[in-house]
Protein backbone atom coordinates (compact mmCIF):
# COMPACT_ATOMS: atom_id res chain seq x y z
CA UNK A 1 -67.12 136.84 -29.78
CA UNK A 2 -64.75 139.57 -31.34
CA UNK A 3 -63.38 138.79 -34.61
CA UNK A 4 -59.66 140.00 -35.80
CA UNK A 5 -60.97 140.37 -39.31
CA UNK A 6 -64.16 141.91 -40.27
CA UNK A 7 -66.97 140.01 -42.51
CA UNK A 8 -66.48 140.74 -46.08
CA UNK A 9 -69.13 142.26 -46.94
CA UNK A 10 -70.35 142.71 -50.64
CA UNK A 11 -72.76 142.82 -53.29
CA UNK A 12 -73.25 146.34 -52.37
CA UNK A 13 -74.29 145.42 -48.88
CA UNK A 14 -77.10 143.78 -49.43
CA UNK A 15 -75.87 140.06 -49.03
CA UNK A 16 -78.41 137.11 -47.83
CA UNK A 17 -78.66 135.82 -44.72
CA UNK A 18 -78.07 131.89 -45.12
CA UNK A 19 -79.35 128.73 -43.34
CA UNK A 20 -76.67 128.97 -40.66
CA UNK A 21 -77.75 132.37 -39.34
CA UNK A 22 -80.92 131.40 -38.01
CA UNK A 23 -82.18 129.45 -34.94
CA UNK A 24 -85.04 127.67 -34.27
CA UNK A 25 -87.14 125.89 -31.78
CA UNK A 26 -90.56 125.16 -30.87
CA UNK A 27 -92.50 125.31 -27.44
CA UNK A 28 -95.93 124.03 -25.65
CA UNK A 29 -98.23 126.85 -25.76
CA UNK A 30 -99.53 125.86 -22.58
CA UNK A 31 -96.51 124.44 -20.30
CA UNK A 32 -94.22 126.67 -21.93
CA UNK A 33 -91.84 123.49 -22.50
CA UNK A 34 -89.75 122.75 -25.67
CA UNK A 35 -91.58 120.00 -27.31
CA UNK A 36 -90.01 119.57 -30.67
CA UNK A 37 -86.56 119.54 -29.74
CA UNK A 38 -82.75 118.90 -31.39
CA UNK A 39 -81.62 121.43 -34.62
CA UNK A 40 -84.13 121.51 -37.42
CA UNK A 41 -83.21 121.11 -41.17
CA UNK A 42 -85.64 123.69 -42.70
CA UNK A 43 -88.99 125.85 -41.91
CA UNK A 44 -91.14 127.34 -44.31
CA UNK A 45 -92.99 130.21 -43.94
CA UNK A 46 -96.12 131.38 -45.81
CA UNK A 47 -98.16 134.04 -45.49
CA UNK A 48 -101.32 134.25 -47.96
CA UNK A 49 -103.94 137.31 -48.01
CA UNK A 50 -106.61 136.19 -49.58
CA UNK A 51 -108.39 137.63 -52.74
CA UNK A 52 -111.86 138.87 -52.54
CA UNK A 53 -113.52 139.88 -55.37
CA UNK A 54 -116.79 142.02 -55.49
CA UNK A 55 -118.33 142.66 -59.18
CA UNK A 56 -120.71 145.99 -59.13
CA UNK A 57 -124.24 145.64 -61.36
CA UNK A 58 -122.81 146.53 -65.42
CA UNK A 59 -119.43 145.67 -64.27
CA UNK A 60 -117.37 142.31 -65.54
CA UNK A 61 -113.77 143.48 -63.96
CA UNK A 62 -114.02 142.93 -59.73
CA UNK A 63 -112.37 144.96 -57.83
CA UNK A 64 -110.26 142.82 -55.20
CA UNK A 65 -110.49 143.20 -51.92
CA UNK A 66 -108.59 141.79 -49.00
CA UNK A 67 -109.58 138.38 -47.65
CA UNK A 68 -109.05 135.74 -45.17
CA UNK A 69 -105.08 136.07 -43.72
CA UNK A 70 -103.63 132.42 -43.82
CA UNK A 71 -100.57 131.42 -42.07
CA UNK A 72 -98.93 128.28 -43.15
CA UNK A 73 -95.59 126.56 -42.47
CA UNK A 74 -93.60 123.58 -42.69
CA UNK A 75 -91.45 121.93 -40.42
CA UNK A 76 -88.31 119.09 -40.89
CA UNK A 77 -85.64 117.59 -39.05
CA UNK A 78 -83.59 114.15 -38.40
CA UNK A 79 -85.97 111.53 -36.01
CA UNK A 80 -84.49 112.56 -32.59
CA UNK A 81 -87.25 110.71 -30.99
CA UNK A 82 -89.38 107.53 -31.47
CA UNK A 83 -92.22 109.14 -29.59
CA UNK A 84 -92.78 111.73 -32.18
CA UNK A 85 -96.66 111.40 -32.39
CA UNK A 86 -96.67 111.87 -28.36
CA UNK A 87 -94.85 115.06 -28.67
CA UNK A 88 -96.95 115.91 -31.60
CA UNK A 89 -100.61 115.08 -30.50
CA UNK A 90 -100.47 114.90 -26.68
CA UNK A 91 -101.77 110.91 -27.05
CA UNK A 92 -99.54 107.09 -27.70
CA UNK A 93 -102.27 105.80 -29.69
CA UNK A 94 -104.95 107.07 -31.73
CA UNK A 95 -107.37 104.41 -32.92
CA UNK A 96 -111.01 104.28 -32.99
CA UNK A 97 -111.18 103.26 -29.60
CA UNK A 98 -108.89 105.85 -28.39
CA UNK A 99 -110.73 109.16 -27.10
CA UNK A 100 -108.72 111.92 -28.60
CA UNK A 101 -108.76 115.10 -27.18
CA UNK A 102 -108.08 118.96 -28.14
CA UNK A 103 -104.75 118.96 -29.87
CA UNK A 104 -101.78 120.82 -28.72
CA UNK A 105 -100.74 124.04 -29.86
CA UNK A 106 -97.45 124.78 -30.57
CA UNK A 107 -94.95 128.15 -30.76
CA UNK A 108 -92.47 128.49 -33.42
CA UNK A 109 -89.86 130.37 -32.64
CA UNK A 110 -87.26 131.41 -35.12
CA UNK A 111 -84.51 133.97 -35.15
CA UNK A 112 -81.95 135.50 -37.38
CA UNK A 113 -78.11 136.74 -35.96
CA UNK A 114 -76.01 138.23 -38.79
CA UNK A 115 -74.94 141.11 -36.71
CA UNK A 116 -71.82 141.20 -38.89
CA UNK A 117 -74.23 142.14 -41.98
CA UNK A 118 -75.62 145.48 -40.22
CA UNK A 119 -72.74 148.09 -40.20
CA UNK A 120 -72.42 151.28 -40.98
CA UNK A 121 -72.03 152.08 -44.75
CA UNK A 122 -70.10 155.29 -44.16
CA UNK A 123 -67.40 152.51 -43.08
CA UNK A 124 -67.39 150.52 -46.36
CA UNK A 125 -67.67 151.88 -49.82
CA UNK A 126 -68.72 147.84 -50.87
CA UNK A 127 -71.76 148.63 -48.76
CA UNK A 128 -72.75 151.81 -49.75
CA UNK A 129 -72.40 151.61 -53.79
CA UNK A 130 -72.90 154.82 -55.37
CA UNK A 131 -74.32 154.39 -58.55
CA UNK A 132 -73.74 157.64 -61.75
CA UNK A 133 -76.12 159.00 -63.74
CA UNK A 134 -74.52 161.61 -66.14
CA UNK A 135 -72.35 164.17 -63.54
CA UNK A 136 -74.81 163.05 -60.48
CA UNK A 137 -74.48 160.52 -57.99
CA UNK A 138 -76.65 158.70 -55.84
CA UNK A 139 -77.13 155.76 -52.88
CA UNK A 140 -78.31 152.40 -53.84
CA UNK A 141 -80.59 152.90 -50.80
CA UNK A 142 -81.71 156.42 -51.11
CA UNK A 143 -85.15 155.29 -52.38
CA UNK A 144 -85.29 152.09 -50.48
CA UNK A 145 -87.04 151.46 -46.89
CA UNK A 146 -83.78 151.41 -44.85
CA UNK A 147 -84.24 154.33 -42.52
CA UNK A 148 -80.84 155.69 -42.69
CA UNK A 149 -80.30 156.56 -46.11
CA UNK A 150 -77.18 156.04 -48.40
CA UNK A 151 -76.78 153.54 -45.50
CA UNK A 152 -77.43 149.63 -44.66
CA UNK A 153 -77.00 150.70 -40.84
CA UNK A 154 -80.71 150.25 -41.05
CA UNK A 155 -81.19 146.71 -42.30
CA UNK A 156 -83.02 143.90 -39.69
CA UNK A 157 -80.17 140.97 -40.09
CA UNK A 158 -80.73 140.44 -36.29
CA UNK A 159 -84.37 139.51 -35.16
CA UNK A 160 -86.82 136.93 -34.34
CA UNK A 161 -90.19 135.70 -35.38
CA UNK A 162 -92.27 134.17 -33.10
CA UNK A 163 -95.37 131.97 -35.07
CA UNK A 164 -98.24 131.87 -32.65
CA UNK A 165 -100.68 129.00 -31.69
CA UNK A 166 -99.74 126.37 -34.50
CA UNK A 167 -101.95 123.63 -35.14
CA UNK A 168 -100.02 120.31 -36.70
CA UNK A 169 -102.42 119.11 -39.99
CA UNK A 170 -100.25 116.44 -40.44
CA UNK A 171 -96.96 115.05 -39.28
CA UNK A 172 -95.01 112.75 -41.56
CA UNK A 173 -91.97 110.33 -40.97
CA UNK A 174 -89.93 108.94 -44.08
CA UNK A 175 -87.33 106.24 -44.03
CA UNK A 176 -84.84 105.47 -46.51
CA UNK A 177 -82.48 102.69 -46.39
CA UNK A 178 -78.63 103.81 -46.90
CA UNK A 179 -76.80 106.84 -45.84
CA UNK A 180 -80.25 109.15 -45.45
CA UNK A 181 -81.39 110.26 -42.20
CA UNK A 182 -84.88 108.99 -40.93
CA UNK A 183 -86.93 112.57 -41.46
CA UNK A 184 -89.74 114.03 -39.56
CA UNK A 185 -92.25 116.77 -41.23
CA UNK A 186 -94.58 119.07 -39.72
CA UNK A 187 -96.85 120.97 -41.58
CA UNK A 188 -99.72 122.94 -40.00
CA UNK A 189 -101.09 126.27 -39.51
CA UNK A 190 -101.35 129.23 -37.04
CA UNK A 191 -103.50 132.17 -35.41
CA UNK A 192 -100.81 134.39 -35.82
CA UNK A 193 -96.96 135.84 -36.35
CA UNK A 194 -95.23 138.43 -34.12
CA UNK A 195 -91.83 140.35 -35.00
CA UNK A 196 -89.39 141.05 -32.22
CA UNK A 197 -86.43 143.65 -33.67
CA UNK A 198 -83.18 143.26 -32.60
CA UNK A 199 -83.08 140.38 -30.76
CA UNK A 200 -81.88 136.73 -31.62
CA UNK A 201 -82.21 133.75 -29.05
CA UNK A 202 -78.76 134.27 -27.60
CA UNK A 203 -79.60 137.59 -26.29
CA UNK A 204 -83.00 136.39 -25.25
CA UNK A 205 -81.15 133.45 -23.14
CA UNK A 206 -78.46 135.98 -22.20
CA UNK A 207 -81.15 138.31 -20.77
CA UNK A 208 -83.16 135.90 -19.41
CA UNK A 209 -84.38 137.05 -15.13
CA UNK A 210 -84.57 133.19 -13.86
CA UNK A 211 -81.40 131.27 -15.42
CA UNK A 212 -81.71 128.44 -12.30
CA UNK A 213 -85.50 127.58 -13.69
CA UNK A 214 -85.95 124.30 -14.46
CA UNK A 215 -85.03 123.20 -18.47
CA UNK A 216 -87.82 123.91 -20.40
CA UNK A 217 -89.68 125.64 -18.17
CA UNK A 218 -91.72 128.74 -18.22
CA UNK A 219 -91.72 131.13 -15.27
CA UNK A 220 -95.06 133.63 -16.09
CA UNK A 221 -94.25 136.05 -12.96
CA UNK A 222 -90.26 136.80 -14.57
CA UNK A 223 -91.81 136.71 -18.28
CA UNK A 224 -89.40 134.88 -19.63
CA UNK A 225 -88.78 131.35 -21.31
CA UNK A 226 -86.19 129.10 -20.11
CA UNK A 227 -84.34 127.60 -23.80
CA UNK A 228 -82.01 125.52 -22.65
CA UNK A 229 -82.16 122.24 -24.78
């Protein structure tokens, strides 16, 4: 949608994305269905590389060397639905009695559209500050890892993350009497986390090959994911 006005952008270019930029939505790894559905509250992301340490004969400083690479995150939103331990574990009950299976795994999917936050700098003095030092001038992002330099043009406001075979640790359900929301939390972990430049989940339904698939559903010849919720 075309705007009249542009964003104002400031703080030198560089401002935050916030909460209301980003998407996100979470699918059956094996069905390709959405399982958690209706708009989350928050995710949390961690990423932790471990610390090894190996101590040489004489020596009492270790050097550290890379470990284990943990992926964590947590996962809340309202109670859309009573059946949340179905749509969590795969079972209705889950008692002693109860054989219990190999859990699900999960894909979180999350993406970021602030496409009014990447723009050419050239454009806008506010987001190309040029700091003095004595008679010389110079680009905030001359040393920086934008790829155009002098220039935000380069900055990833537009993107999505996809977190790869998530396993729930524990799912958690609070209820408060009063004006508070009944809450749902997910917390687990996952194999793995894959960046995908450039392209938030309205271009991905936008470009979609099968739009006629069924909701949910996962069509492996096209390659693509059908998100309608």
């Amino acid at each position: 949608m075309d705007n009249l006005y542009q964003a104002p952008v400031n703080n030198t270019g560089i401002d935050p994305l916030q909460g209301f930029d980003f998407e996100c939505w979470c699918q059956d790894v094996a069905s390709g269905k959405i399982a958690w559905f209706g708009k989350f509250q928050s995710l949390t992301l961690s990423v932790r590389n471990a610390t090894e340490t190996y101590l040489e004969l004489g020596q009492r400083t270790p050097t550290y060397l890379d470990g284990e690479i943990q992926i964590a995150w947590v996962l809340e939103q309202g109670l859309v639905d009573m059946a949340f331990l179905y749509r969590t574990f795969g079972v209705k009950d889950i008692s002693r009695n109860q054989v219990i299976g190999r859990s699900p795994r999960f894909q979180i999917t999350f993406d970021a559209n602030a496409a009014e936050l990447v723009k050419d700098a050239s454009q806008d003095r506010t987001a190309n500050q040029i700091l003095r030092k004595g008679s010389q001038q110079y680009s905030l992002f001359n040393d920086s890892l934008y790829p155009n330099s002098g220039s935000v043009k380069g900055r990833a406001a537009v993107g999505r993350y996809e977190i790869l075979r998530c396993k729930v640790d524990s799912v958690s359900l609070g209820i408060m009497p009063g004006r508070r929301v009944a809450a749902v939390r997910w917390e687990g972990v996952a194999e793995g986390i894959r960046y995908i430049e450039n392209e938030s989940k309205q271009q991905f339904k936008t470009a979609r090959v099968n739009a006629g698939q069924n909701a949910g559903g996962f069509t492996e010849a096209a390659g693509t994911v059908d998100l309608t919720i």
